[in-house]
Structure formats: structure tokens, C-alpha cells
Protein backbone atom coordinates (compact mmCIF):
# COMPACT_ATOMS: atom_id res chain seq x y z
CA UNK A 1 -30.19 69.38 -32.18
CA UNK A 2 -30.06 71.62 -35.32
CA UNK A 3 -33.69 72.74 -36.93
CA UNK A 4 -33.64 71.87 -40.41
CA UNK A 5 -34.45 74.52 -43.01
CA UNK A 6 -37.69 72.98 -43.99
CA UNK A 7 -39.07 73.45 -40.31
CA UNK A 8 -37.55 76.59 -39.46
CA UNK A 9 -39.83 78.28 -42.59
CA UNK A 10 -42.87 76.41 -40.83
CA UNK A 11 -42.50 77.76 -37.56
CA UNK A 12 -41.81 81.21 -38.75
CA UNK A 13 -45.09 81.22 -40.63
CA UNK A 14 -46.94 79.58 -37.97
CA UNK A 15 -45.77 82.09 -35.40
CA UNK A 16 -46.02 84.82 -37.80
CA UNK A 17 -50.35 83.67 -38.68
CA UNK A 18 -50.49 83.06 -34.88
CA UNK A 19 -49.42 86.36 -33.99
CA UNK A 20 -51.08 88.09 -36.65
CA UNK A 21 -54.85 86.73 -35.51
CA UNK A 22 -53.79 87.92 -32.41
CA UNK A 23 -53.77 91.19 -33.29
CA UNK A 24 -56.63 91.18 -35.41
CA UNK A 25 -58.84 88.75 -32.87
CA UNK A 26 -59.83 88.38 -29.62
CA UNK A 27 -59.28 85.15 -27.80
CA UNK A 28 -60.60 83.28 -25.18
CA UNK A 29 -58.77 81.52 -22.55
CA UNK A 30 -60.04 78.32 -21.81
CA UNK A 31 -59.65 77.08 -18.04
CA UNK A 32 -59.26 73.37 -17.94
CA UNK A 33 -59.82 71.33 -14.55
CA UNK A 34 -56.53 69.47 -13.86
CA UNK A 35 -56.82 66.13 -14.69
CA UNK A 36 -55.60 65.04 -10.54
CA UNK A 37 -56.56 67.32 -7.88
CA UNK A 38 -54.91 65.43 -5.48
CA UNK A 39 -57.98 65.29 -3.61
CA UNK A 40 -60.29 61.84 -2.68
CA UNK A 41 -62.93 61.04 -4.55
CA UNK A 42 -65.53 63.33 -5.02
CA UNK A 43 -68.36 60.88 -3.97
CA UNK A 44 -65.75 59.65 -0.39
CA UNK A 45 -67.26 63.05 0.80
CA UNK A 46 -70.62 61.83 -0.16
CA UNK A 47 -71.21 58.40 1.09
CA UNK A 48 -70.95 57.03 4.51
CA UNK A 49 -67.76 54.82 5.47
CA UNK A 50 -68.29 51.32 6.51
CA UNK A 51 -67.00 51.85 9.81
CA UNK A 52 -64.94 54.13 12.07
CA UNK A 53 -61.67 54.53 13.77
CA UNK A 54 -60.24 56.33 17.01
CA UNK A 55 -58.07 59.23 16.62
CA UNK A 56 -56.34 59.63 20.23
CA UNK A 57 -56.87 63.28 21.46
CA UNK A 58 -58.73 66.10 19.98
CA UNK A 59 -58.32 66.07 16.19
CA UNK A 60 -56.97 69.68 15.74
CA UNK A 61 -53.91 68.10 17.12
CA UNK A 62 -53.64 65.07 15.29
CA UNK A 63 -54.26 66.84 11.49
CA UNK A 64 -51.57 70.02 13.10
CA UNK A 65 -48.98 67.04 13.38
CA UNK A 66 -50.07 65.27 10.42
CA UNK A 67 -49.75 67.99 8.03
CA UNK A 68 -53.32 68.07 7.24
CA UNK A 69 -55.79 71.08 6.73
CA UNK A 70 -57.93 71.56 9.76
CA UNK A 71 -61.14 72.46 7.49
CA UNK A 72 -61.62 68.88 5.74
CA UNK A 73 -64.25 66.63 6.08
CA UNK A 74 -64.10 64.07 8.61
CA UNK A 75 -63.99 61.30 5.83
CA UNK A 76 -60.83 62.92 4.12
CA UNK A 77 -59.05 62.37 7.55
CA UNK A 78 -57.59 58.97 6.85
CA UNK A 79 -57.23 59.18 2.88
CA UNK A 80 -55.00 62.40 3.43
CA UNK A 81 -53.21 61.07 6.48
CA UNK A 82 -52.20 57.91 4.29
CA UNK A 83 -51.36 60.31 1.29
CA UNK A 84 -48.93 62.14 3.55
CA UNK A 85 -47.55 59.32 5.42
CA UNK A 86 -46.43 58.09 1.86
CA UNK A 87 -45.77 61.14 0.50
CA UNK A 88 -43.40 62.77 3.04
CA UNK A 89 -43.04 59.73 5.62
CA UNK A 90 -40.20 57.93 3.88
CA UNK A 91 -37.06 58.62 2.02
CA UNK A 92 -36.50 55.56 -0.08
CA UNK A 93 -38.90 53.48 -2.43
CA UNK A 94 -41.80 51.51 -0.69
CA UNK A 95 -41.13 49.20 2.84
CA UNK A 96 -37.34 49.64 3.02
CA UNK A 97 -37.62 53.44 3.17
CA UNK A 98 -36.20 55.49 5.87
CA UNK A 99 -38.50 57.82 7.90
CA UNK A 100 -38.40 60.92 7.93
CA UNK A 101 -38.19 63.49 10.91
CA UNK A 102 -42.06 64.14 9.90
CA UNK A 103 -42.84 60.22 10.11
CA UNK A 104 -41.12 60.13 13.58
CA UNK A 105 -42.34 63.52 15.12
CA UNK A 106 -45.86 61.88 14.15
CA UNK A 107 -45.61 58.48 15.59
CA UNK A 108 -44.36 59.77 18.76
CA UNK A 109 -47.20 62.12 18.64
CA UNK A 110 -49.73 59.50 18.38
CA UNK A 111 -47.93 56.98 21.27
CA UNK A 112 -48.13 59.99 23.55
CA UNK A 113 -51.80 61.12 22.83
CA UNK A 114 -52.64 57.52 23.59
CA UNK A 115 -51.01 58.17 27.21
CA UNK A 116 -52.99 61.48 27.73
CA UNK A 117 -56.40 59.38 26.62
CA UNK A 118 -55.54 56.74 29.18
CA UNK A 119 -55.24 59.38 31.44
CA UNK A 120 -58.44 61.20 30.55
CA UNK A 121 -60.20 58.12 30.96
CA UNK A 122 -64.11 57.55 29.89
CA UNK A 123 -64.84 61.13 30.38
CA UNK A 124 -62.68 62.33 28.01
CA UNK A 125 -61.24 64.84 30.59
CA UNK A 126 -58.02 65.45 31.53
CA UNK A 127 -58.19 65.93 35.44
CA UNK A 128 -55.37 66.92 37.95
CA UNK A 129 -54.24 68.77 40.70
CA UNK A 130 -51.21 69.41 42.92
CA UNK A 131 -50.85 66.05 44.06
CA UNK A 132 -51.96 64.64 41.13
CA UNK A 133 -49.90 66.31 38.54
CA UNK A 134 -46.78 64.05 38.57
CA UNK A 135 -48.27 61.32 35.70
CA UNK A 136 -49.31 64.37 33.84
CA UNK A 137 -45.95 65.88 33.68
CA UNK A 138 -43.98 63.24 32.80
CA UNK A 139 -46.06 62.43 29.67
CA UNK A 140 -45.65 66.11 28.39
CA UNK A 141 -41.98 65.83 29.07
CA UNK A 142 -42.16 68.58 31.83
CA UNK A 143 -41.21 68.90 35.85
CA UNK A 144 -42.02 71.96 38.52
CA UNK A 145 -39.11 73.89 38.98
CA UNK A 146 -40.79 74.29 42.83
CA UNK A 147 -43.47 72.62 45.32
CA UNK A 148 -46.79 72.97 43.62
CA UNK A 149 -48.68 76.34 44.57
CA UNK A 150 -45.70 78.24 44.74
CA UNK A 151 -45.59 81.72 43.03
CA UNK A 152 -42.02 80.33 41.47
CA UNK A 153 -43.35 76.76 40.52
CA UNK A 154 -42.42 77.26 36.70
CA UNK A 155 -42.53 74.26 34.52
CA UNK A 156 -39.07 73.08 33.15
CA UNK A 157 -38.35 70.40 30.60
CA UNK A 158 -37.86 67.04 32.14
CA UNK A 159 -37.55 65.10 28.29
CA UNK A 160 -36.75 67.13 25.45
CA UNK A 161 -38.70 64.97 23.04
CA UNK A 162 -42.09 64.71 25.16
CA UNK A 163 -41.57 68.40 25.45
CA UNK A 164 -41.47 69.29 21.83
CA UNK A 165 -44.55 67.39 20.94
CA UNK A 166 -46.61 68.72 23.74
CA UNK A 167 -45.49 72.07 22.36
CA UNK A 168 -46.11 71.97 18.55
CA UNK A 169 -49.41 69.77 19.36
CA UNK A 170 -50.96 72.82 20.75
CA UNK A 171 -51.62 71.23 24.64
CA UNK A 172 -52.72 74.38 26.94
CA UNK A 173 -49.26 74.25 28.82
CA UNK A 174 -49.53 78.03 29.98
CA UNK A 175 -52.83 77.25 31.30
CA UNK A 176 -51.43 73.75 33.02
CA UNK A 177 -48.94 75.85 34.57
CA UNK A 178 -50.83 78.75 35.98
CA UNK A 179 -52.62 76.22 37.73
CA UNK A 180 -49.88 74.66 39.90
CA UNK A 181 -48.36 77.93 40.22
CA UNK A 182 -51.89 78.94 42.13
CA UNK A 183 -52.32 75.70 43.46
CA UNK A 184 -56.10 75.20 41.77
CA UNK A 185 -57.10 72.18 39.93
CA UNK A 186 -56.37 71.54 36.16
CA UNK A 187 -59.26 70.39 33.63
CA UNK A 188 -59.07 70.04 29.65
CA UNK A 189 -61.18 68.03 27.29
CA UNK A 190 -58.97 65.39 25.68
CA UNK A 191 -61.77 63.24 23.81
CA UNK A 192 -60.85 60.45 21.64
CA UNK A 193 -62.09 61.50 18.23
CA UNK A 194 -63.99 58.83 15.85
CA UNK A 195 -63.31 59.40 12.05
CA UNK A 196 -64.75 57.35 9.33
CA UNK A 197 -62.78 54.64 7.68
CA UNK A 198 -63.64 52.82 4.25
CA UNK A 199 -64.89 49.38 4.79
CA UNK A 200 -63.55 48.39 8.14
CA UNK A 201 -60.57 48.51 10.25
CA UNK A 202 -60.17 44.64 9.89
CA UNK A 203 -60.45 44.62 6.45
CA UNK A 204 -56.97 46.76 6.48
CA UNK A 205 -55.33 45.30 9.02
CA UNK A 206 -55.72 41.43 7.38
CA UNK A 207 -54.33 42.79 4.50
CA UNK A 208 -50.86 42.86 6.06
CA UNK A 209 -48.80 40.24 7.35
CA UNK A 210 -49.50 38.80 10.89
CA UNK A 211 -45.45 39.15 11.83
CA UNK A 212 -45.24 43.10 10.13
CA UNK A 213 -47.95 44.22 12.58
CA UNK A 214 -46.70 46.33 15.04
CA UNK A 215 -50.13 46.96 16.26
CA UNK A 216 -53.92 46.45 15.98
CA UNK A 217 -54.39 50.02 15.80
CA UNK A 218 -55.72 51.39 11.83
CA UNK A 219 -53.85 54.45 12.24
CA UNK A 220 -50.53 53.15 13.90
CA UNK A 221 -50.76 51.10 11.00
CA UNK A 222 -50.85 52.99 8.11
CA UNK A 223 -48.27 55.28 10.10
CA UNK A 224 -46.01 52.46 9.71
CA UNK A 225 -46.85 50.80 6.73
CA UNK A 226 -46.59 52.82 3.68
CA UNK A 227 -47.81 50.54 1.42
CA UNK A 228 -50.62 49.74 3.00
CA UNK A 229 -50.97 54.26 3.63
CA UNK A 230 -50.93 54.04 -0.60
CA UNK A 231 -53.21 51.34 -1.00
CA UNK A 232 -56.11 53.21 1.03
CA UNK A 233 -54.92 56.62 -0.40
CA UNK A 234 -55.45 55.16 -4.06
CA UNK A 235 -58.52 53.26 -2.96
CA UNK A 236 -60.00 56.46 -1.60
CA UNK A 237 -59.54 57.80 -4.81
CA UNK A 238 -61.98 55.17 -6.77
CA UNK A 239 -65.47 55.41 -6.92
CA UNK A 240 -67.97 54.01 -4.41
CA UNK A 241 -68.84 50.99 -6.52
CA UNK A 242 -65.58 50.80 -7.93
CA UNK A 243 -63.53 49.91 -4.45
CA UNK A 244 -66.61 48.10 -3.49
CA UNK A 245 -66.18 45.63 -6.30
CA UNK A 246 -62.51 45.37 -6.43
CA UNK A 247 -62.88 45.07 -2.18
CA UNK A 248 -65.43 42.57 -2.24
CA UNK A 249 -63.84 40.34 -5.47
CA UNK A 250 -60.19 41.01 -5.45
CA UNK A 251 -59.63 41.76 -1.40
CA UNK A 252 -57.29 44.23 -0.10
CA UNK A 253 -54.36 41.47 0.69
CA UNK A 254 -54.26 41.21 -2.89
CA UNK A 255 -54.49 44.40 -4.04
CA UNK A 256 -51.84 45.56 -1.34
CA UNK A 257 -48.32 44.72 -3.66
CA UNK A 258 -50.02 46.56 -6.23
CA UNK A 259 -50.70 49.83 -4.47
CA UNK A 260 -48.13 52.32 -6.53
CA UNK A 261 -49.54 51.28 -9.35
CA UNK A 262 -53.50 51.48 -8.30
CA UNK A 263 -52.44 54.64 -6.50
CA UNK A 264 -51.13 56.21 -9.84
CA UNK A 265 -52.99 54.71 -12.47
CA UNK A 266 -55.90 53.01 -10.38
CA UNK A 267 -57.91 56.35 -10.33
CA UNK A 268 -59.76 56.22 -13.63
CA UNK A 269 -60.59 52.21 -13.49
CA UNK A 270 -64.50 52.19 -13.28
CA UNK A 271 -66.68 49.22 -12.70
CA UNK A 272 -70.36 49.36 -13.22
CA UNK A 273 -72.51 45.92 -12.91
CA UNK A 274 -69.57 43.76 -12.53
CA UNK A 275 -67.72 45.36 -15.71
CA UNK A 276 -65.00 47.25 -16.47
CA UNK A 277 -65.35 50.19 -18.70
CA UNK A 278 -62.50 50.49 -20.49
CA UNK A 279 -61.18 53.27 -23.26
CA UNK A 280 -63.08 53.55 -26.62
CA UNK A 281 -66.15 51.60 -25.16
CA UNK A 282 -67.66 47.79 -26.05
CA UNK A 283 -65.91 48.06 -29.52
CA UNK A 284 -62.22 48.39 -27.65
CA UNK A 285 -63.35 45.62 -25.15
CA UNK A 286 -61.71 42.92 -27.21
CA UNK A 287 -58.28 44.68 -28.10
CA UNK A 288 -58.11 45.38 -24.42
CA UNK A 289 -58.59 41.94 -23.39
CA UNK A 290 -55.65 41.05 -25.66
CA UNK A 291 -53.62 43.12 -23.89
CA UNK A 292 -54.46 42.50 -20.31
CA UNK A 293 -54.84 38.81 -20.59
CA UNK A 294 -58.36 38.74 -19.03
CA UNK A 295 -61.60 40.28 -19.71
CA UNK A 296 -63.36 43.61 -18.77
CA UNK A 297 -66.28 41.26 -17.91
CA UNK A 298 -64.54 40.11 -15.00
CA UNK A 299 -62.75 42.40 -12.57
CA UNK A 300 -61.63 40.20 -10.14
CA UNK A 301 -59.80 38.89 -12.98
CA UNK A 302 -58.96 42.30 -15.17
CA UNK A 303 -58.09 44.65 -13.01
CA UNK A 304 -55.34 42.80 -11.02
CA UNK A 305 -53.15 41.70 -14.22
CA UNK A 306 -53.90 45.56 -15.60
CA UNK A 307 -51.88 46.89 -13.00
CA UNK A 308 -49.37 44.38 -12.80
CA UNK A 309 -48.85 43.86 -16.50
CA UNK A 310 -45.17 45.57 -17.78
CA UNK A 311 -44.62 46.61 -14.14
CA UNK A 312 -47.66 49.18 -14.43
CA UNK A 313 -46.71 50.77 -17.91
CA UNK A 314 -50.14 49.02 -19.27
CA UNK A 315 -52.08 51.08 -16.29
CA UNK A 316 -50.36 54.17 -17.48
CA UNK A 317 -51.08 53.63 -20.92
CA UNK A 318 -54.51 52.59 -19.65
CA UNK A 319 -55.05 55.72 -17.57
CA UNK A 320 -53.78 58.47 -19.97
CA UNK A 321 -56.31 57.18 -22.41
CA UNK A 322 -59.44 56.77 -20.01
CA UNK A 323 -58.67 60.86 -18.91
CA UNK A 324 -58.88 61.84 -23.03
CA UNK A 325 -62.44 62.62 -24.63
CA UNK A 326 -64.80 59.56 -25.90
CA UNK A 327 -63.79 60.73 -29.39
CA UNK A 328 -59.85 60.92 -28.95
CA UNK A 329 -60.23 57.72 -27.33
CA UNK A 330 -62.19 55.78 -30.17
CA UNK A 331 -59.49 57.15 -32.38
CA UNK A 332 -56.74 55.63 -30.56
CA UNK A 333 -58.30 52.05 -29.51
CA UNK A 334 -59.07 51.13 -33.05
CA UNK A 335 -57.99 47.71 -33.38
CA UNK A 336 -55.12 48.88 -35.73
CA UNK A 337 -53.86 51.52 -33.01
CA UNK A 338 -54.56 50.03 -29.69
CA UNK A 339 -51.72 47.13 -29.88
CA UNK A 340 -49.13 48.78 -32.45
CA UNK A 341 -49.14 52.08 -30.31
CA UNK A 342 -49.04 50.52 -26.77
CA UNK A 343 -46.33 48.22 -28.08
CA UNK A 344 -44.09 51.92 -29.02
CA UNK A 345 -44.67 53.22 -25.30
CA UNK A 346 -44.21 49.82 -23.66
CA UNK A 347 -40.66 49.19 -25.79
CA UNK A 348 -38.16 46.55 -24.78
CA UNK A 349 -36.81 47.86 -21.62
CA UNK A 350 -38.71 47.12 -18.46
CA UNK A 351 -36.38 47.42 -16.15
CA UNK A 352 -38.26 50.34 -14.23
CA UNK A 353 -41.47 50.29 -13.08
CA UNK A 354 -44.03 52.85 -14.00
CA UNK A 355 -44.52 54.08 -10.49
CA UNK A 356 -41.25 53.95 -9.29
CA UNK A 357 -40.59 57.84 -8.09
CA UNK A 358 -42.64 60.50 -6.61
CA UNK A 359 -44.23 61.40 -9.58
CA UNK A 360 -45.96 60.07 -12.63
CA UNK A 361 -43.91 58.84 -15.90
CA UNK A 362 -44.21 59.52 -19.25
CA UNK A 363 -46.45 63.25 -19.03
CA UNK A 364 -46.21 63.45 -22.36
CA UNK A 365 -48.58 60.43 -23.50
CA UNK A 366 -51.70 62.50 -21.98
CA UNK A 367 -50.39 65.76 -23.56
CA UNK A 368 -49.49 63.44 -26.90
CA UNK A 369 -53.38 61.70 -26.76
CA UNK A 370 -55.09 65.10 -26.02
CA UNK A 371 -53.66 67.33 -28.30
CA UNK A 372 -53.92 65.06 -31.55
CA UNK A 373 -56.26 66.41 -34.08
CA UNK A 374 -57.43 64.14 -37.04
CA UNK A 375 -58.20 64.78 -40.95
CA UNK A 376 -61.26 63.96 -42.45
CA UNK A 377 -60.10 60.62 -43.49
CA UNK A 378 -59.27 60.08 -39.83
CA UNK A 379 -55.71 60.19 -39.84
CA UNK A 380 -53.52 62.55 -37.63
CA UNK A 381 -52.57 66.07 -38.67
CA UNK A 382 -48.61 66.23 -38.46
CA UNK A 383 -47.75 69.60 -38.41
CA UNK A 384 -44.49 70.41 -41.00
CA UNK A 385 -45.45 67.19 -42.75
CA UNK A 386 -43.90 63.76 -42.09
CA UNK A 387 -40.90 64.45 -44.05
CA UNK A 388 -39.93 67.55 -41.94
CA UNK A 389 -40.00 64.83 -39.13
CA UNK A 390 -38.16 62.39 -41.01
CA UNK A 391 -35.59 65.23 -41.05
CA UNK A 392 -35.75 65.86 -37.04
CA UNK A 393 -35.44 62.70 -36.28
CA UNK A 394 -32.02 62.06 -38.38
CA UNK A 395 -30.23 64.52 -37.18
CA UNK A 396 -27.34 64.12 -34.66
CA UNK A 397 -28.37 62.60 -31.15
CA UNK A 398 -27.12 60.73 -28.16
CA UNK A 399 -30.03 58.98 -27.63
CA UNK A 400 -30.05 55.19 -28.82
CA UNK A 401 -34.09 55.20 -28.69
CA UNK A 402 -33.80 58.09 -31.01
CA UNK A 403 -31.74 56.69 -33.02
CA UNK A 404 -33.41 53.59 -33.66
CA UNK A 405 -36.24 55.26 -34.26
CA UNK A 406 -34.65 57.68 -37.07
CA UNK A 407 -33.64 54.20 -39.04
CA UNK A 408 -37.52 53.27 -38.97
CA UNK A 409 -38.23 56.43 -40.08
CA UNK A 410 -36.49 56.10 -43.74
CA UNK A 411 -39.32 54.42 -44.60
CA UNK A 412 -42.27 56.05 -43.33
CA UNK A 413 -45.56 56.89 -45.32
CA UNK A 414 -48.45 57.05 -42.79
CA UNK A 415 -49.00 59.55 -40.40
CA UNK A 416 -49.44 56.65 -37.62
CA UNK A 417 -45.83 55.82 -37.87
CA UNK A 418 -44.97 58.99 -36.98
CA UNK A 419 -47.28 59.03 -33.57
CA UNK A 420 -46.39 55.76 -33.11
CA UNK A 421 -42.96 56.90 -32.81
CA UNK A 422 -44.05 59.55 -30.44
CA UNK A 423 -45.68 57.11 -28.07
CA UNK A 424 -42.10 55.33 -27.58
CA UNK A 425 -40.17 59.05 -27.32
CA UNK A 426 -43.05 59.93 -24.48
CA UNK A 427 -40.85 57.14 -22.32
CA UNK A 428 -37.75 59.37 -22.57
CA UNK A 429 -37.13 61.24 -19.39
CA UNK A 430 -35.74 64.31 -20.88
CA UNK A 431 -37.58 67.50 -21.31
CA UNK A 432 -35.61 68.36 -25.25
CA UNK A 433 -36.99 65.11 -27.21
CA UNK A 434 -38.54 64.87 -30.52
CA UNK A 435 -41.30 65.17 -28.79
CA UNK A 436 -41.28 67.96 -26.80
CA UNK A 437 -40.26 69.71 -29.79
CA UNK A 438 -43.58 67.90 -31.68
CA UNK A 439 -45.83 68.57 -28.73
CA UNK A 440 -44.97 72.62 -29.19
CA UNK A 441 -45.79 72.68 -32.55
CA UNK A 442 -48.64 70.50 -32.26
CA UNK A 443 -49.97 73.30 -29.84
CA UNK A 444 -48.82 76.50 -32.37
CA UNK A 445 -50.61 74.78 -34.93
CA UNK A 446 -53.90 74.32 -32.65
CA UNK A 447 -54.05 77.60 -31.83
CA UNK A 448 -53.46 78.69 -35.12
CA UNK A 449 -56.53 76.75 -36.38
CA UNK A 450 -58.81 77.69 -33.36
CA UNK A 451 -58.60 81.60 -34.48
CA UNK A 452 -58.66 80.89 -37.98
């Protein structure tokens, strides 16, 4: 897409002022927090779970074969295990995914640390000698190359699969096997490990369907549920008196066909006293209610139809505003705003939903709503000028959203019709847009101003 003349002399001067006060100044680099650490909410680590759950086997071996750190917290056990199971279990989009060679490994993993429990019994100990070695054996997938106390009784693989687990796992098999090679008896503590669990293992399991369990076990079950792995990842993510609400009102069953979209967009929904706080505060409440088709007052009511509204593109458009400041976010929920501007990013094709792939849609809105700056008559700033834009936006383009955009244009006079615009170009998934090319200069003529 060709720069017209008009912008090209604009971005030479900006660059040129913005290198120049960089010379002459010194600036400060300001470290922002990312907006999703990817972790579970800070206050999971902080209040107790509603119940527990049984890990089978020590739980070095469960987060090695999980994919999970061995220095978390015991509550971030199950919220990352579910992340992962999601993340990197499947190949494919929600229940009919395929799983992966991770997914697999780890369900064997847990069917065979169930065995070795069994084995350890009460005690937690796992208990053999010579004569007793034989059960042992063939759950680790091994056999004795000779009698038992034999300076030649080696260990050989019996089941290539049992093997490999018992391996990678990290079970003491050099130390099994120097024991039946001296004949002496084998001990190792193989304790079944409690971790917490938000609410209760019942609440999770009687959120799925009777006929899709393949067994009462939490963990089996988010191993082989990946909704259901989403839905407690994203809930995990919510504060304490958020999911409590939502829990106790809405109930997990419900919330369980909605758990891309609460897992994506569900992190910044807060309830306090039975409300919701929504983006711009009591004065947005009513705008918001339009658009939701329930009130903030009432969560069990709100918060379900949020997320399912547009196939989740209100919950984006929702979250990207609650993660801007108070003021951007009175700016943009003014009653004149809120609608016209949500209507631009929503457009007229839902044919995808908003938390369809492995990562978030539309980046852009948040970078778009953040990086706005406003006149004293409380307009936006356009940098160039809305004509240079008008200019942009008319020249020669495959894009049919572009396009259609470029006739509105022709009549522009308000800087809102320009972000406007921007709101429906942050639904493009292409990284050369209008507005990539408006987000750059947006940010040259920010830091331009900030060393001014």
C-alpha cells in the first residue's frame, strides 16, 4: 500500500523531533507488567481450596510428566495441570481433538501410578523382595534376565510402554535392581499425594455428562476432558469472590460450554456484593446492560449471556476495556461510544468465534484502547490528521473490510469515525492493516509528546 505524500512529510518530521530529543534528552524506560502472566490468580495462592484431591504417587513424578514446574505451590497443581492438558493435550478445537503423544504418555502415567499405590498399600510403601518382585515388575514393564540374587540378574524390558514411563517418571530402577541382583529386600516411599482443589471434586465432576465420564477420579477427568481442564484453568484465574458467585449462582454445568470464552475473556469479570463491575463504572452500567441483555446487578444473569453473546466477541470487547485505565475507560463507555464502537469490532460476520485458536483475537483493540490520547475537548488525537487517513484508507487494497470502510470514509468529520473505523480493522488478522500502520504512528507521536 503506497504512503501518500501528505503522510510521508509527517513521519519524516515526527521521526526527525523524535530523534532529535533523543539526542538532546534522556529517557526513561518504562517497564509495564504484562497484562496475562499466564499464571492463577494471585489470591488461588492465598486462600484455602474447598477441598482436596489424590495425586497417585509422589508428586515430583506426576508435575515431571505433566510438564509442570516442580517449585509451585500446591494449589497451582491442578489449575496448571488443566492449563496444560488444554494447551498441549489436543490437536484439534475443543472435545473432538486428537491427543497428543504428551496427553497419552500422561494418562498412561497416571493408570500406572494408580497400580504402584495399590501396591504400596496404606503405608504408602512400596515393599518387595525376591519372591515378591514379580507384580512389581510387570507394572514397570520390566523382567530379570536371571533367578533373583544372582550376580547376572539384570533387569530387561518385558513392555516397552510400562518401561518408558517408569523411566522418564524418575522410579529408582537402579536401586530396584541392585536389590534382586543381591538378593536383599526392596523399599521406596510411594505416598499418594493430596493437592487442593477449588470447591470440590463433585462439584466438577457433575458438571459433565453422566455417559462422558470415564471415571470418578478429578484428575483422570480433566486429563480427559479438555473442556472441563479450561473451565477450571479459567476459573482459577477469577478472583475468590468472583468464582464463588458465579459457582454458587450460575453452577459449573452451566458455565462448562462456555469455558474458551471465560478462559480468555473471563479473567477480568469481577463481582463484588452480588454485582458486576463493569468498564467506565455505575455511569456505563446502563449502556452495558443494552448490550448484554441483562444487568450487572445480577450475575447469574449477566455474566452467562456476556460470554455467549456474538460467540465471545462481546467478552473480548468487554475484557480489552476492563485491562485499560479508569480514565481511558470512561472515555470509551460514554453512551455515544460504547454501542457505535462495539458495533465496528463486532461487524457482520460471526462466523468465527472469538476463542476459536490458541491464542487471543483481535491484539490490536487493547493496543488501540491503551494508546489513545484525547484533546482537551475530549476527542481523540489522530496523528497526520483525519484527512491523511482518509487518504490511507483509499488507496489500493484487497481487503473488502477495507474497502468498505474507505467509502465511509468520504464523508468523515469527527475524529470518532476514524477510531471507530479502527475498532472494525482490529478484527483483521493481518499484521499490514490500516491499523497497524495507525497503531505505529500513534506510538511515534506518544513518544514524541512524552519528551517534549
Amino acid at each position: 500500500m503506497p504512503i501518500p505524500r501528505r503522510l510521508s512529510t509527517f513521519v519524516m518530521t515526527a521521526l526527525l523531533m523524535f530523534c532529535t530529543s533523543a539526542v538532546n534528552a534522556q529517557s526513561a524506560t518504562h517497564l509495564r507488567a504484562p497484562v496475562d502472566d499466564q499464571k492463577p490468580h494471585s489470591e488461588a495462592a492465598k486462600l484455602p481450596a474447598s477441598g482436596e484431591v489424590v495425586v497417585p504417587g509422589p508428586l515430583r513424578s506426576f508435575l515431571r510428566m505433566a510438564g509442570v514446574s516442580q517449585k509451585i505451590s500446591s494449589n497451582d497443581v491442578l489449575p496448571l495441570l488443566a492449563r496444560n492438558v488444554y494447551v498441549q493435550g489436543y490437536e484439534g478445537w475443543q472435545e473432538r481433538g486428537r491427543p497428543t503423544e504428551f496427553l497419552i504418555l500422561l494418562g498412561r502415567y497416571v493408570s500406572q501410578a494408580k497400580e504402584l499405590a495399590a501396591l504400596a498399600g496404606p503405608n504408602g510403601e512400596i515393599h518387595v523382595t525376591c519372591d515378591q518382585a514379580g507384580p512389581l515388575l510387570r507394572i514397570l514393564g520390566y523382567r530379570m534376565r536371571a533367578a533373583c540374587g544372582q550376580r547376572d540378574a539384570w533387569l530387561i524390558t518385558e513392555d516397552t510402554e510400562r518401561a518408558f514411563l517408569t523411566t522418564d517418571s524418575g522410579f529408582p530402577l537402579p536401586a530396584l535392581e541392585d536389590s534382586l541382583r543381591r538378593g536383599s529386600e526392596f523399599r521406596y516411599k510411594y505416598p499418594k499425594t493430596p493437592v487442593p482443589v477449588l470447591f470440590t471434586s463433585s462439584d466438577w465432576m457433575g458438571a459433565l455428562n453422566p455417559r462422558s465420564r470415564r471415571s470418578p477420579d478429578l484428575v483422570e477427568a480433566l486429563i480427559h476432558h479438555p473442556l472441563l481442564a479450561r473451565l477450571y484453568w479459567g476459573v482459577s484465574r477469577m478472583d475468590a469472590e468472583t468464582r464463588t458467585t458465579l459457582q454458587q449462582s450460575i453452577g459449573l454445568k452451566k458455565l462448562l460450554p462456555l469455558a474458551s470464552n471465560l478462559d480468555f475473556y473471563g479473567s477480568q469479570i469481577c463481582v463484588r456484593a452480588g454485582h458486576v463491575q463493569v468498564p467506565g463504572g455505575s455511569n456505563a452500567e446502563p449502556g452495558w446492560k443494552d448490550l448484554v441483555g441483562a444487568s450487572p446487578d445480577s450475575p447469574a444473569e449477566f455474566v452467562p449471556k456476556l460470554l455467549a453473546k456474538d460467540r465471545g466477541w462481546l467478552a473480548a470487547y468487554f475484557d480489552s476495556l476492563a485491562r485499560t485505565s479508569q480514565e481511558q475507560q470512561k472515555r470509551f463507555t460514554q453512551p455515544d461510544r460504547l454501542k457505535t464502537f462495539y458495533s465496528a469490532f463486532r461487524g457482520s460476520d460471526l462466523s468465527s468465534d472469538a476463542a476459536r485458536p490458541a491464542f487471543r483475537l483481535a491484539p490490536g483493540l487493547l493496543v488501540l484502547l491503551t494508546r489513545t490520547r484525547w484533546d482537551s475537548n475530549g476527542q481523540p488525537i489522530v496523528p497526520g490528521g483525519l484527512d491523511v487517513w482518509k487518504e490511507i484508507l483509499n488507496q489500493k487494497t484487497e481487503s473488502k473490510l477495507v474497502r468498505d470502510w474507505a467509502r465511509r470514509a468520504a464523508h468523515w468529520n469527527q475524529p470518532d469515525q476514524l477510531i471507530e473505523a479502527m475498532f472494525a480493522l482490529s478484527r483483521m488478522e493481518t499484521d499490514s492493516s490500516p491499523l497497524q500502520m495507525y497503531l505505529m504512528f500513534q506510538s511515534i507521536q506518544r513518544a514524541v509528546f512524552d519528551l517534549l
